[in-house]
C-alpha atoms as a PDB file:
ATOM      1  CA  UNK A   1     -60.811  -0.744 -17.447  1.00  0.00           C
ATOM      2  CA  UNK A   2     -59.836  -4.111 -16.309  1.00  0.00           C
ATOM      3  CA  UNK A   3     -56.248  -4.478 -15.948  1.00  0.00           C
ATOM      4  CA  UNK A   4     -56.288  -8.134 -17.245  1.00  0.00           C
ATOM      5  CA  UNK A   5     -57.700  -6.922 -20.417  1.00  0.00           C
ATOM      6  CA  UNK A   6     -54.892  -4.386 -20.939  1.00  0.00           C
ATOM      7  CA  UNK A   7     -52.017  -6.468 -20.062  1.00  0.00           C
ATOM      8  CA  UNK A   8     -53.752  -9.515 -22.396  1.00  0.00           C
ATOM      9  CA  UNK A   9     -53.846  -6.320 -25.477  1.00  0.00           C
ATOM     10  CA  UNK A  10     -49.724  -5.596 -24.505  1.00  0.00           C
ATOM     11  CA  UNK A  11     -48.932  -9.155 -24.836  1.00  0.00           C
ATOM     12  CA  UNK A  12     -48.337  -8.568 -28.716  1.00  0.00           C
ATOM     13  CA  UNK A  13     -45.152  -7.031 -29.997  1.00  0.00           C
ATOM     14  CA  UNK A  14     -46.957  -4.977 -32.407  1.00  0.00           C
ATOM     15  CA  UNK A  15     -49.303  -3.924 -29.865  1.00  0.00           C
ATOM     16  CA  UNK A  16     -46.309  -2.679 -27.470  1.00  0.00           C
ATOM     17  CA  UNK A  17     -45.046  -1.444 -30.555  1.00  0.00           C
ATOM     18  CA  UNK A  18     -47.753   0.993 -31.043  1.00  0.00           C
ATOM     19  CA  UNK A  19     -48.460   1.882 -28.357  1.00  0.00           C
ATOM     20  CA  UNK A  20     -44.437   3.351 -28.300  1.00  0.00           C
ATOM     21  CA  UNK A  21     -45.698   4.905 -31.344  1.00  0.00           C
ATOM     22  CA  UNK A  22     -48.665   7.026 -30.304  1.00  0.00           C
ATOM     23  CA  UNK A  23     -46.470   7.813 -27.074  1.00  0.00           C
ATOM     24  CA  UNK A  24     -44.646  10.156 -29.303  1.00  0.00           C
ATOM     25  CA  UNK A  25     -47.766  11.817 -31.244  1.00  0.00           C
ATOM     26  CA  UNK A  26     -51.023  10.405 -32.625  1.00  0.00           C
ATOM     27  CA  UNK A  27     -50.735   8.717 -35.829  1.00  0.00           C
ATOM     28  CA  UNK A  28     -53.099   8.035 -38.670  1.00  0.00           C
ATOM     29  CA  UNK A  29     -53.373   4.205 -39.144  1.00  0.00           C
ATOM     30  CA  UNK A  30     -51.664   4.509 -42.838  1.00  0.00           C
ATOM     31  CA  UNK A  31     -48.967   5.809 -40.537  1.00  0.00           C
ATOM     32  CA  UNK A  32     -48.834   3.437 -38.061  1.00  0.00           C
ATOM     33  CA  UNK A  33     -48.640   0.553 -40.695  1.00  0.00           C
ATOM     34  CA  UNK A  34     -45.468   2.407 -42.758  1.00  0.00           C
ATOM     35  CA  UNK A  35     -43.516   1.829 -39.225  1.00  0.00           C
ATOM     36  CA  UNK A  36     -45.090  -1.374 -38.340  1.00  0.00           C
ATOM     37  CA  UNK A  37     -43.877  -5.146 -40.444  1.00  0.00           C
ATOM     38  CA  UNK A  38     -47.417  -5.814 -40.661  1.00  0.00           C
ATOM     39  CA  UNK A  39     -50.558  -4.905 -43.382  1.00  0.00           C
ATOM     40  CA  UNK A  40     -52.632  -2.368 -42.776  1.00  0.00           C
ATOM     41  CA  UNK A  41     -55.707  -4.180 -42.080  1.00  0.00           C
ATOM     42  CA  UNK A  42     -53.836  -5.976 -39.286  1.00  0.00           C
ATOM     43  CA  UNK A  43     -52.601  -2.606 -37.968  1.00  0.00           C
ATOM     44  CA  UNK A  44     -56.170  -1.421 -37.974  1.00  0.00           C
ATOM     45  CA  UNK A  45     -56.900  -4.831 -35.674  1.00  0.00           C
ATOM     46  CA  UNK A  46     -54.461  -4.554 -33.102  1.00  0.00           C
ATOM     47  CA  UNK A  47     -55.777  -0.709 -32.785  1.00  0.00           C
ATOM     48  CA  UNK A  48     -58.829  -2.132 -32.337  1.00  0.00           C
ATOM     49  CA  UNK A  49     -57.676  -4.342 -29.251  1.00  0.00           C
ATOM     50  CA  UNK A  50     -56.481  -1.627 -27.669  1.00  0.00           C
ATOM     51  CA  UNK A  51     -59.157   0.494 -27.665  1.00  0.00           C
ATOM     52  CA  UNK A  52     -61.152  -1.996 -26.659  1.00  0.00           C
ATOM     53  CA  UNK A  53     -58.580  -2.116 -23.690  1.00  0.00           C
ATOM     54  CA  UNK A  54     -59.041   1.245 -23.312  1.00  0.00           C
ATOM     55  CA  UNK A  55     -55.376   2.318 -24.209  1.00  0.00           C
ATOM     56  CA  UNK A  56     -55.759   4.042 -27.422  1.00  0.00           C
ATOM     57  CA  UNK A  57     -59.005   6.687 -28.778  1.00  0.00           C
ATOM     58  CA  UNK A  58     -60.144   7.487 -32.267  1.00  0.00           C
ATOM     59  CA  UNK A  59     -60.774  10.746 -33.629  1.00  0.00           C
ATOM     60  CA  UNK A  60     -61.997  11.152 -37.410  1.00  0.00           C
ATOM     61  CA  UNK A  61     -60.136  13.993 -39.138  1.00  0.00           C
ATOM     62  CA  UNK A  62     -61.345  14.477 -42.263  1.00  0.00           C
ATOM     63  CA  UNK A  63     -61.133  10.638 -44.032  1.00  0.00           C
ATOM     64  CA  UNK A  64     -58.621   9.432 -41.542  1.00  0.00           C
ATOM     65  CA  UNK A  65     -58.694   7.843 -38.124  1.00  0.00           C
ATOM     66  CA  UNK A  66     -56.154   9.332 -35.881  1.00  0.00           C
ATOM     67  CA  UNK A  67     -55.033   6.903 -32.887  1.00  0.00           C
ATOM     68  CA  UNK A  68     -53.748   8.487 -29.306  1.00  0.00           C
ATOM     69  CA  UNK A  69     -52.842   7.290 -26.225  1.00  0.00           C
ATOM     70  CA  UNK A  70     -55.976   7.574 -23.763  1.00  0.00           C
ATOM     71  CA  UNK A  71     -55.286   9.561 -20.998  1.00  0.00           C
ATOM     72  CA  UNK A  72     -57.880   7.794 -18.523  1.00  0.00           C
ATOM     73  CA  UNK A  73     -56.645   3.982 -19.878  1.00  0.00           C
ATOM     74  CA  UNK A  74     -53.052   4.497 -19.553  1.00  0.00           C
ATOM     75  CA  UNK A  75     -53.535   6.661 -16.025  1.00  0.00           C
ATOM     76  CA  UNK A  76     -55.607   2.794 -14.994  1.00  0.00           C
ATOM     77  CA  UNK A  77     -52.874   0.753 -16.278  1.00  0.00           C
ATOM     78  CA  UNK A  78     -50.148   3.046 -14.573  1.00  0.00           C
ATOM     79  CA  UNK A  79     -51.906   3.175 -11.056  1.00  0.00           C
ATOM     80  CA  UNK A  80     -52.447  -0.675 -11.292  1.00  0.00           C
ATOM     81  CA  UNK A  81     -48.795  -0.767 -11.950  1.00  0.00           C
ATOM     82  CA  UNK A  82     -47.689   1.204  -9.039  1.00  0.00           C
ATOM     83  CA  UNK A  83     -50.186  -0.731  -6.882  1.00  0.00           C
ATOM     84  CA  UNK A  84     -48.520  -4.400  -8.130  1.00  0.00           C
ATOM     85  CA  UNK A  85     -44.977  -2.519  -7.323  1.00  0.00           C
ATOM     86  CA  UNK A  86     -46.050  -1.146  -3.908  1.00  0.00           C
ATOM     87  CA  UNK A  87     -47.387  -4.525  -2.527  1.00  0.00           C
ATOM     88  CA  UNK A  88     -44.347  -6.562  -3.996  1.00  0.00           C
ATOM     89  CA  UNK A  89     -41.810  -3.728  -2.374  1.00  0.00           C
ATOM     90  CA  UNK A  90     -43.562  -3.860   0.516  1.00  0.00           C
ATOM     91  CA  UNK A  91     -43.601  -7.364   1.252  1.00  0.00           C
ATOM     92  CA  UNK A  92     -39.968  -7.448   0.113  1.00  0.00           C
ATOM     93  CA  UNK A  93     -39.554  -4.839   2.817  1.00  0.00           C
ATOM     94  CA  UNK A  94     -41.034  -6.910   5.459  1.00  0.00           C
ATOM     95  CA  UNK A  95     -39.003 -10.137   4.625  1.00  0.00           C
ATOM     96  CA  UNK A  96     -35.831  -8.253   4.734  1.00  0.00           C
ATOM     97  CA  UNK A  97     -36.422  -6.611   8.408  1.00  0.00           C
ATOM     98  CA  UNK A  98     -37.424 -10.448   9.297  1.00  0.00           C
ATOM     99  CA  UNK A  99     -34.327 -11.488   7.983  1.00  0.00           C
ATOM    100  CA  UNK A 100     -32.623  -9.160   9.745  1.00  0.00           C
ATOM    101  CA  UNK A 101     -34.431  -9.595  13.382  1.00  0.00           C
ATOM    102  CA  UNK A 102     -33.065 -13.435  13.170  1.00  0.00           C
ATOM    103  CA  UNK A 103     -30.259 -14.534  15.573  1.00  0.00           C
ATOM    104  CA  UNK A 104     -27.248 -15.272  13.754  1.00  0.00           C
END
């Protein structure tokens, strides 16, 4: 998964917006588009984005596609995350202790 991709697919308010969605339980896309201000088609478009991103999965049950969260995408986007906060904390970190070593 490249994280540029994801973060380009959570760009969109809908997008984020689903993706809160499916955090609480997979959802059928008929679902998705009764909570959503958008068409169905266009729910069925952003769904697509994200799985492309590798965010969301597909599962056929019966004559409906149910959307979840992706375990594997959302564990890439979260370590990429904590790296991004790591390195910025860190270097944070080591500006502060130089600040600190400086004669007043």
């Amino acid at each position: 998964m490249e994280a540029y991709q994801v973060l380009n697919a959570l760009g969109d308010p809908t997008r984020r917006r689903i993706i809160e969605l499916l955090g609480d339980r997979p959802h059928a896309v008929g679902e998705l588009a009764e909570r959503l201000p958008v068409s169905r088609p266009a729910v069925s478009q952003h769904l697509r984005v994200l799985a492309e991103s590798g965010l969301v999965a597909r599962e056929s049950v019966g004559t409906r596609n149910v959307y979840r969260l992706d375990d594997p995408g959302v564990d890439a986007l979260r370590s990429w995350l904590d790296g991004f906060w790591t390195t910025a904390l860190n270097r944070f970190a080591e500006q502060a202790e130089q600040e600190s070593r400086r004669p007043s």
